[in-house]
PDB file of N, CA and C in Angstrom:
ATOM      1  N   UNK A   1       0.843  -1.180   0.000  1.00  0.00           N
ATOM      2  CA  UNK A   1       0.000   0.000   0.000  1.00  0.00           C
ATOM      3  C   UNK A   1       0.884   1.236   0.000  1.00  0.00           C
ATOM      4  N   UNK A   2       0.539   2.152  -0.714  1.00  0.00           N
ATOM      5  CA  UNK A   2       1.282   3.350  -0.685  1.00  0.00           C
ATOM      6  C   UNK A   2       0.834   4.695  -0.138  1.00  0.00           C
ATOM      7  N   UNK A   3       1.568   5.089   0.598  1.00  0.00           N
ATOM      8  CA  UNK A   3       1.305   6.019   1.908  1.00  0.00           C
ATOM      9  C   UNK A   3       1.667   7.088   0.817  1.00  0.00           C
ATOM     10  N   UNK A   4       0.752   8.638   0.710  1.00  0.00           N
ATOM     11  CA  UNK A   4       1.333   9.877   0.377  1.00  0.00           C
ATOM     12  C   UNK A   4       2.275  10.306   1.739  1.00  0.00           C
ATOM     13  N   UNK A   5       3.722  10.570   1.350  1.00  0.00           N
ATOM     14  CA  UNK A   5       4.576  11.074   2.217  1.00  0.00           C
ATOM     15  C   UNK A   5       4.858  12.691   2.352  1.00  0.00           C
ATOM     16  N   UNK A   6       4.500  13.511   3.082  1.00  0.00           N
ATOM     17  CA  UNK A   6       4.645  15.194   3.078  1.00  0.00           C
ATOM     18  C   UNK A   6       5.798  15.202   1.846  1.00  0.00           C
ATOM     19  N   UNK A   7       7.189  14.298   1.864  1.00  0.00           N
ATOM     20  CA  UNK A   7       7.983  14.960   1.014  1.00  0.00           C
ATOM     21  C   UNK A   7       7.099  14.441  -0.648  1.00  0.00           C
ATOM     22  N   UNK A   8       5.899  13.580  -0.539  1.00  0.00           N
ATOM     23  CA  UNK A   8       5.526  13.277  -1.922  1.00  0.00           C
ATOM     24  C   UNK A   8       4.723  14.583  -2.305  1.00  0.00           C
ATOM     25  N   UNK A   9       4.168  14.952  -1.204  1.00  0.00           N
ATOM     26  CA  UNK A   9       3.451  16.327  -1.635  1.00  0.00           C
ATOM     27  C   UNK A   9       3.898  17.220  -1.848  1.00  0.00           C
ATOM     28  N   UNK A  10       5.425  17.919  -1.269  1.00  0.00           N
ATOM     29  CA  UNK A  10       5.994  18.800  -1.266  1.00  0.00           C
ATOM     30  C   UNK A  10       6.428  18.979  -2.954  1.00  0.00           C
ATOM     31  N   UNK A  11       6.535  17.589  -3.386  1.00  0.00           N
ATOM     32  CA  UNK A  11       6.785  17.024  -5.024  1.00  0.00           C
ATOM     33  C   UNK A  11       5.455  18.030  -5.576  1.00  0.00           C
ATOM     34  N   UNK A  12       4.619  17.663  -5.590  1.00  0.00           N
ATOM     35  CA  UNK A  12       3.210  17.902  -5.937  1.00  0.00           C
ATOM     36  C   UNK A  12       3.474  19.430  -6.276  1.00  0.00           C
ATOM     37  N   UNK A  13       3.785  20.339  -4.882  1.00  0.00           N
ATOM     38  CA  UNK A  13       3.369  21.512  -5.160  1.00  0.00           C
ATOM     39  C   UNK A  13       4.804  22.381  -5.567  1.00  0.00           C
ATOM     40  N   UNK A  14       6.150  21.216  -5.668  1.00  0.00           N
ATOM     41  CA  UNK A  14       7.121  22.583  -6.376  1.00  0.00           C
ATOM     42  C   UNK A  14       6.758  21.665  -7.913  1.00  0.00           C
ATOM     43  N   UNK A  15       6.455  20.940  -7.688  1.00  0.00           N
ATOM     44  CA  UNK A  15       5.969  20.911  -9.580  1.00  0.00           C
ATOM     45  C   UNK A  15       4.613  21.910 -10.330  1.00  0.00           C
ATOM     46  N   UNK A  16       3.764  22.518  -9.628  1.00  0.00           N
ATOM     47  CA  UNK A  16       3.040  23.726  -9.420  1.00  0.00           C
ATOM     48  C   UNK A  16       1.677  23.351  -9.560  1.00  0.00           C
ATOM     49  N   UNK A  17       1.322  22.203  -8.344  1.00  0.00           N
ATOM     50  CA  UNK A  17       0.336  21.812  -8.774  1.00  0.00           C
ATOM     51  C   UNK A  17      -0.388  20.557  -7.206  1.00  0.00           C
ATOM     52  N   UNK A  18      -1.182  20.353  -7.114  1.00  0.00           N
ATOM     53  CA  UNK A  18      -1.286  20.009  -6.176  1.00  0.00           C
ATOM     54  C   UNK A  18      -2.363  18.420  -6.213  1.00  0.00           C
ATOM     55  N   UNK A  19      -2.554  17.466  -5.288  1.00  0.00           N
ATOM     56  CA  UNK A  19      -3.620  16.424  -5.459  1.00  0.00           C
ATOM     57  C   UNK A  19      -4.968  16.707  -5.392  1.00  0.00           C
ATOM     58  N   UNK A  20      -5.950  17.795  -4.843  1.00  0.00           N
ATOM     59  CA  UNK A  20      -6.946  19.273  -5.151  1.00  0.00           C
ATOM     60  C   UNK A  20      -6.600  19.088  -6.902  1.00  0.00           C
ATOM     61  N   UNK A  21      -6.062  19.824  -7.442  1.00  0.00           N
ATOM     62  CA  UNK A  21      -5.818  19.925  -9.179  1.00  0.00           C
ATOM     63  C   UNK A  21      -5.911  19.256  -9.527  1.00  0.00           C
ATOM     64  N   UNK A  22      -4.818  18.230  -9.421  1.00  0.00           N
ATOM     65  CA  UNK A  22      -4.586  16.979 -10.294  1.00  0.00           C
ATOM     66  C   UNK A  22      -6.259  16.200 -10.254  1.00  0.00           C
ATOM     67  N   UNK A  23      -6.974  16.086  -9.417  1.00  0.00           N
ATOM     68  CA  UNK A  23      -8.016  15.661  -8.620  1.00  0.00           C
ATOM     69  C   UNK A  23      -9.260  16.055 -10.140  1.00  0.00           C
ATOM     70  N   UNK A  24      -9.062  17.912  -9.852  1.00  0.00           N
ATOM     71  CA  UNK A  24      -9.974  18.641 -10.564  1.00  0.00           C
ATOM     72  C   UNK A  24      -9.612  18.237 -11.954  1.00  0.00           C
ATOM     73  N   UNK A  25      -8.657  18.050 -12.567  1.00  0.00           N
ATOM     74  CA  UNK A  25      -8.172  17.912 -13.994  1.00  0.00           C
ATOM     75  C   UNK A  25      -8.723  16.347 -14.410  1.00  0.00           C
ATOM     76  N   UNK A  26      -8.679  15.411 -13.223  1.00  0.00           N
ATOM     77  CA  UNK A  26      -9.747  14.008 -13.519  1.00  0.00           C
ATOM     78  C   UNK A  26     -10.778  14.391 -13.595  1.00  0.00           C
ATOM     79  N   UNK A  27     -11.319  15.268 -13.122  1.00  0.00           N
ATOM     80  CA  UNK A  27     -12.653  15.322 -12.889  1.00  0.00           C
ATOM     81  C   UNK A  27     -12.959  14.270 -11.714  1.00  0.00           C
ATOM     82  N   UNK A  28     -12.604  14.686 -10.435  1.00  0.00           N
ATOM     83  CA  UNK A  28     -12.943  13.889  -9.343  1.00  0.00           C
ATOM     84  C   UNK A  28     -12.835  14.687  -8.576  1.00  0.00           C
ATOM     85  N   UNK A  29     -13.381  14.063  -7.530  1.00  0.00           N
ATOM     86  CA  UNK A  29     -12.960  15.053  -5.550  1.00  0.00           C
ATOM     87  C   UNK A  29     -11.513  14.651  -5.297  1.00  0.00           C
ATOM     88  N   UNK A  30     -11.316  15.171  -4.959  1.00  0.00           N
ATOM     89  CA  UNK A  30      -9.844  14.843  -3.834  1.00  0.00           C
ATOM     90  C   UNK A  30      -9.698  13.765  -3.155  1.00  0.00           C
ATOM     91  N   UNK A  31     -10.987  13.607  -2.272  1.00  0.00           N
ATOM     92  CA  UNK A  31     -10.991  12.611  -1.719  1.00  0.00           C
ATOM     93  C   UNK A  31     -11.082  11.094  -2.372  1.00  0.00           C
ATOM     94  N   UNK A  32     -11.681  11.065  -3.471  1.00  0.00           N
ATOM     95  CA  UNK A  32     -11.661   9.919  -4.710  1.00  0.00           C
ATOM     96  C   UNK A  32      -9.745   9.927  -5.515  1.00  0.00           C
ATOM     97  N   UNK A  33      -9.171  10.947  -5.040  1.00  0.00           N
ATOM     98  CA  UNK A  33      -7.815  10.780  -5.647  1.00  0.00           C
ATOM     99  C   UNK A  33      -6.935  10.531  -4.268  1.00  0.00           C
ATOM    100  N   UNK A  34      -7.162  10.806  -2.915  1.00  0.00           N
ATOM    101  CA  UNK A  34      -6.472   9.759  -2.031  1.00  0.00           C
ATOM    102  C   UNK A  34      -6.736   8.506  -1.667  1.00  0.00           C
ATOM    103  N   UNK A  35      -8.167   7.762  -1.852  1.00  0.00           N
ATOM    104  CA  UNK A  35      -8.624   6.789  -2.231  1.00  0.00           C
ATOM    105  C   UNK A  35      -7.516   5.886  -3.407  1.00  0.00           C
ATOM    106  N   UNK A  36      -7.885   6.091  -4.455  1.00  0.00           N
ATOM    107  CA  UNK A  36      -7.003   5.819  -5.871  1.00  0.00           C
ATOM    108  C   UNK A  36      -5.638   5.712  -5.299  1.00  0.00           C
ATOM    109  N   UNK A  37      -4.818   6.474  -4.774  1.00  0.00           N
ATOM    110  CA  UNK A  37      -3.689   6.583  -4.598  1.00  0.00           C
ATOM    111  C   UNK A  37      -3.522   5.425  -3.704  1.00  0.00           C
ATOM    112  N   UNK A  38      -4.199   5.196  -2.141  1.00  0.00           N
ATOM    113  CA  UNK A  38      -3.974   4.114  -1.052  1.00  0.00           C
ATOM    114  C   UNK A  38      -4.156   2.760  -2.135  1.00  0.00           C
ATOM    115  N   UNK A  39      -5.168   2.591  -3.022  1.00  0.00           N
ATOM    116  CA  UNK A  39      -5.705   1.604  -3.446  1.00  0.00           C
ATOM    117  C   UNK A  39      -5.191   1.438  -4.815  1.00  0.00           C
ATOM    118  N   UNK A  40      -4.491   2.296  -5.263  1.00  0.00           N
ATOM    119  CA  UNK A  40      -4.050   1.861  -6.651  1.00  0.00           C
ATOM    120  C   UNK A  40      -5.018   2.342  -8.053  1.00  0.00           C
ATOM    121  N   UNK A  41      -4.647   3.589  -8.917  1.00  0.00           N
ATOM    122  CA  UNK A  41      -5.514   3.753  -9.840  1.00  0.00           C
ATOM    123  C   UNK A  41      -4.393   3.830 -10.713  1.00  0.00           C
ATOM    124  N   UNK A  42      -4.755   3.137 -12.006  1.00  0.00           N
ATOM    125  CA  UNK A  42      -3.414   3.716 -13.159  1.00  0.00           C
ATOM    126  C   UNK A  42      -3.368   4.942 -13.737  1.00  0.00           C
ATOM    127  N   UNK A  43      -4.514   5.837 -13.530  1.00  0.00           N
ATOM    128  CA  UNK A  43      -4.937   6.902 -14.160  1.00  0.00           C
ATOM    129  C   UNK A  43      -4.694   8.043 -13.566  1.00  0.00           C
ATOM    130  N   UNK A  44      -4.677   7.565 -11.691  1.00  0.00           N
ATOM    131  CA  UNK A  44      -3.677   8.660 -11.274  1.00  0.00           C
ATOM    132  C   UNK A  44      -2.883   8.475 -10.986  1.00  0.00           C
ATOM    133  N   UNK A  45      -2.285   7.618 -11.173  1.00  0.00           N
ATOM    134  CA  UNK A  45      -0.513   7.613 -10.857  1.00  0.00           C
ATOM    135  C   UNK A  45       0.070   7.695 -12.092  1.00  0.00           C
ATOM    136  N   UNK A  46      -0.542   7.763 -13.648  1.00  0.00           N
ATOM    137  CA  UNK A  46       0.091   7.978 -14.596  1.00  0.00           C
ATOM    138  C   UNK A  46      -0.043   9.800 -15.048  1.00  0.00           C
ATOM    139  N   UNK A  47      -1.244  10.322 -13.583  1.00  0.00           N
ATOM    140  CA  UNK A  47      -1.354  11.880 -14.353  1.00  0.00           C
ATOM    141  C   UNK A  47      -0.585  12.479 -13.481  1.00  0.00           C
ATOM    142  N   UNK A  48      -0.252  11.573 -11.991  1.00  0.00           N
ATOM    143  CA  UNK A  48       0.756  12.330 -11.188  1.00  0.00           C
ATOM    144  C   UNK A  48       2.506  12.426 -11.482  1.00  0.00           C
ATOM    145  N   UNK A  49       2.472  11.456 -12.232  1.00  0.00           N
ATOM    146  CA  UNK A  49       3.737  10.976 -12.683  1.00  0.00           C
ATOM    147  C   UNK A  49       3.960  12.049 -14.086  1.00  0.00           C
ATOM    148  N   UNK A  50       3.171  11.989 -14.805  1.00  0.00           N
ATOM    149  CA  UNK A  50       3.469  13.278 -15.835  1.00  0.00           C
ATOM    150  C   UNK A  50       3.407  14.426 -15.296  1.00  0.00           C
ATOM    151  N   UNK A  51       2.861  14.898 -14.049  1.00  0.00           N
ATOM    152  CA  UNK A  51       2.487  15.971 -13.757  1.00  0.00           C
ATOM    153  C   UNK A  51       4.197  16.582 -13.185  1.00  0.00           C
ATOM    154  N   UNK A  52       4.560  15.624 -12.559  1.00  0.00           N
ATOM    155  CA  UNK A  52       6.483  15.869 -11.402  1.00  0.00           C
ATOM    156  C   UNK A  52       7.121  15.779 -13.068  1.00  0.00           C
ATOM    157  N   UNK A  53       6.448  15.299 -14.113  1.00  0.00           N
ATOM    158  CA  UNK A  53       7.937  14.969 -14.845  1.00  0.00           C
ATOM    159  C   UNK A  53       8.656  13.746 -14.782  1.00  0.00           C
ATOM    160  N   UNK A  54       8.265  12.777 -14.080  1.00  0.00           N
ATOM    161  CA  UNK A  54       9.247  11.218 -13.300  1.00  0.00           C
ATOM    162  C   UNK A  54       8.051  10.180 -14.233  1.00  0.00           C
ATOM    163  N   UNK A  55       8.825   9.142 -14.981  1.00  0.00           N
ATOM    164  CA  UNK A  55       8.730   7.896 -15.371  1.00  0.00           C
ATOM    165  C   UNK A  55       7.782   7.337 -14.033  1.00  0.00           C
ATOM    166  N   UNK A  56       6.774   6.604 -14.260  1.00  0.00           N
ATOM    167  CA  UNK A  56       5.520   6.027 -13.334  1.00  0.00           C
ATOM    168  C   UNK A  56       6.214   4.945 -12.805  1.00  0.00           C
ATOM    169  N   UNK A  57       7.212   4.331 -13.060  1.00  0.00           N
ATOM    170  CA  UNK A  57       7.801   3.425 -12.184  1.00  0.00           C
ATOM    171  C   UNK A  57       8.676   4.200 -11.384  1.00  0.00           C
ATOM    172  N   UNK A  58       9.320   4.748 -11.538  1.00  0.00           N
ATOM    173  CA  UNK A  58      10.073   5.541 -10.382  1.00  0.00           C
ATOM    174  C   UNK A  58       9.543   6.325  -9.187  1.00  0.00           C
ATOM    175  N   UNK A  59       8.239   6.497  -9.953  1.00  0.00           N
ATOM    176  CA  UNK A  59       6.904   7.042  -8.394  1.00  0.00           C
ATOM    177  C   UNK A  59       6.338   6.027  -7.869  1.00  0.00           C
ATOM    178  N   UNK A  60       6.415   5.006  -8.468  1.00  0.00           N
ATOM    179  CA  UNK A  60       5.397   3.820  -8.083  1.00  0.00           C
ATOM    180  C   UNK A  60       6.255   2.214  -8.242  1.00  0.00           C
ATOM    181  N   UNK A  61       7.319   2.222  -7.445  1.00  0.00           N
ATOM    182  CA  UNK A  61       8.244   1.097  -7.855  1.00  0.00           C
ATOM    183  C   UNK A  61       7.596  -0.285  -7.460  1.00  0.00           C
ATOM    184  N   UNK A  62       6.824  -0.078  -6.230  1.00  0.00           N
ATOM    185  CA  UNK A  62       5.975  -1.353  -6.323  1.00  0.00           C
ATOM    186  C   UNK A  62       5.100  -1.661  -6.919  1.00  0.00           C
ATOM    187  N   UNK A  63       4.042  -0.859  -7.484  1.00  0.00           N
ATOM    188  CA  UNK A  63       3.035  -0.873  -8.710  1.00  0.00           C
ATOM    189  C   UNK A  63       4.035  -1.024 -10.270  1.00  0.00           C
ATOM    190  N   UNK A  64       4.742  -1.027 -10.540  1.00  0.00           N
ATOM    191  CA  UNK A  64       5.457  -1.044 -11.958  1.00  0.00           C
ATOM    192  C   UNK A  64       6.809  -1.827 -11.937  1.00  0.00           C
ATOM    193  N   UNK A  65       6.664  -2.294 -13.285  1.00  0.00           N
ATOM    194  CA  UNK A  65       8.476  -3.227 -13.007  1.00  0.00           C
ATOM    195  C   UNK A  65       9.025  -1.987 -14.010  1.00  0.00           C
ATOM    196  N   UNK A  66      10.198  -2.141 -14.272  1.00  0.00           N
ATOM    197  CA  UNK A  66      11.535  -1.402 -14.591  1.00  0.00           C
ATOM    198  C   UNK A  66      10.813  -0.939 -16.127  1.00  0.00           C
ATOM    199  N   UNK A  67      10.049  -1.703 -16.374  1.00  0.00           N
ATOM    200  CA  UNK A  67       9.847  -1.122 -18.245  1.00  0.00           C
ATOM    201  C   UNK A  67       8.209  -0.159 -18.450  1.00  0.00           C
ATOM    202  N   UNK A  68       7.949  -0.190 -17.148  1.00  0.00           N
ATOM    203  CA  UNK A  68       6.751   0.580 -17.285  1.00  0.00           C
ATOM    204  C   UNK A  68       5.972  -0.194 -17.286  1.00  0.00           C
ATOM    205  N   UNK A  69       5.213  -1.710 -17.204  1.00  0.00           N
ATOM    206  CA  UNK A  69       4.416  -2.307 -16.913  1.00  0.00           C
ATOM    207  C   UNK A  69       3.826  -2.235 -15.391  1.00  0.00           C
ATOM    208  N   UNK A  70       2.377  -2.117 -15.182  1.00  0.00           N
ATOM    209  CA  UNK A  70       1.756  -2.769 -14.435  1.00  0.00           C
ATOM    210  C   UNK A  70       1.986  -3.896 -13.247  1.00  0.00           C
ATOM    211  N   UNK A  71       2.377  -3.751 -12.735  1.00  0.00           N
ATOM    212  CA  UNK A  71       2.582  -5.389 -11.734  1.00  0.00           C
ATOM    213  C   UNK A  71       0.997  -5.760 -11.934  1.00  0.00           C
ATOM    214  N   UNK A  72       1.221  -7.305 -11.812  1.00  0.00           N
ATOM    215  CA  UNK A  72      -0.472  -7.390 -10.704  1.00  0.00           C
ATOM    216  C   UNK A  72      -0.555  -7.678  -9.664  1.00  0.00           C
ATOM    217  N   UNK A  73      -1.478  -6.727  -9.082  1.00  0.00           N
ATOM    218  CA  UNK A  73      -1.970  -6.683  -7.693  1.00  0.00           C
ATOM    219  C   UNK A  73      -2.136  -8.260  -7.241  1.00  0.00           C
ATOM    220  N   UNK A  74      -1.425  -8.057  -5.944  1.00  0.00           N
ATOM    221  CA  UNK A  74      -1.779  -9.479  -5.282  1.00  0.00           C
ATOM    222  C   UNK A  74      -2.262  -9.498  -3.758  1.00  0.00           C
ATOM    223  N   UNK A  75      -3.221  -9.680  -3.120  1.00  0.00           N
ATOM    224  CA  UNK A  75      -3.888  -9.375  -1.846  1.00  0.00           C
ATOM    225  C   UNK A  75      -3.018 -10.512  -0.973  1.00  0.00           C
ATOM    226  N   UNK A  76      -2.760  -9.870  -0.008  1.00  0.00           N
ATOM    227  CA  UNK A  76      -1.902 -10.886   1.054  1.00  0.00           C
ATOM    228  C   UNK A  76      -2.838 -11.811   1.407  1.00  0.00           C
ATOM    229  N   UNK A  77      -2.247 -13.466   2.010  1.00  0.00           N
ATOM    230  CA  UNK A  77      -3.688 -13.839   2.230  1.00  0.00           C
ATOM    231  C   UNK A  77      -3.375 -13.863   3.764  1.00  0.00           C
ATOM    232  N   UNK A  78      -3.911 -13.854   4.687  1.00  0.00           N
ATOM    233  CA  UNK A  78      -4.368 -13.754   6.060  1.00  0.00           C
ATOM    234  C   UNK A  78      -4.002 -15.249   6.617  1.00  0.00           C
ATOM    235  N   UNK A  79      -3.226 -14.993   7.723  1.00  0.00           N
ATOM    236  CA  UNK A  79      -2.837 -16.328   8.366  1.00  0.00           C
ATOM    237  C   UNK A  79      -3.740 -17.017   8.860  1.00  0.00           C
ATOM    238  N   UNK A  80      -3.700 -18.115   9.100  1.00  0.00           N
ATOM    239  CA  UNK A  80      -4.780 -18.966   9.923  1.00  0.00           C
ATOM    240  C   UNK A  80      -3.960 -19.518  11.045  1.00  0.00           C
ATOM    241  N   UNK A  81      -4.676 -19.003  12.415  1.00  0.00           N
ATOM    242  CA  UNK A  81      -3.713 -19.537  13.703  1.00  0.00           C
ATOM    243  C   UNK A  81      -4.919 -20.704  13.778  1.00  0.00           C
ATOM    244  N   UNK A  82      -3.625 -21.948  14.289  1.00  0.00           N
ATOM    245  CA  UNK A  82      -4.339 -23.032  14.547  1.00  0.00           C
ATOM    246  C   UNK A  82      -5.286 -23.036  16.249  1.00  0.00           C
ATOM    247  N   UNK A  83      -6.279 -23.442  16.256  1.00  0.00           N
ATOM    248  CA  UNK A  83      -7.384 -22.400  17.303  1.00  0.00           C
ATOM    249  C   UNK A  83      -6.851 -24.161  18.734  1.00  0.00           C
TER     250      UNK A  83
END
């Protein structure tokens, strides 16, 4: 899962622009673009990634392998303690 980090935002706004914008330029709330972000959207991590200027794997090294592909998502599975 990927945490927005203050220094990811600080990214955001010396690139002149903010997750509010980027948000408005989807045509979404804000709150539907920190959603996307915890949970994974390709659409905003490919408009945040053009937005800094940085290759989408280099913002998103666990979502992408080295050539710009997609990983696929894989849900951890949950231990089973023996009762």
């Amino acid at each position: 899962m990927l945490r927005v980090t203050s220094n990811q935002t600080s990214r955001y706004k010396l690139a002149g622009s903010s997750l509010a914008a980027i948000a408005q330029e989807l045509g979404c709330t804000r709150q539907a673009g920190a959603l996307a972000l915890r949970m994974g959207s390709v659409r905003w991590e490919q408009a945040i990634a053009a937005k800094l200027r940085l290759p989408v794997q280099a913002l998103f090294p666990d979502r992408y392998d080295a050539a710009g592909m997609r990983l696929r998502r894989t849900r951890p599975v949950p231990s089973r303690e023996a009762a």
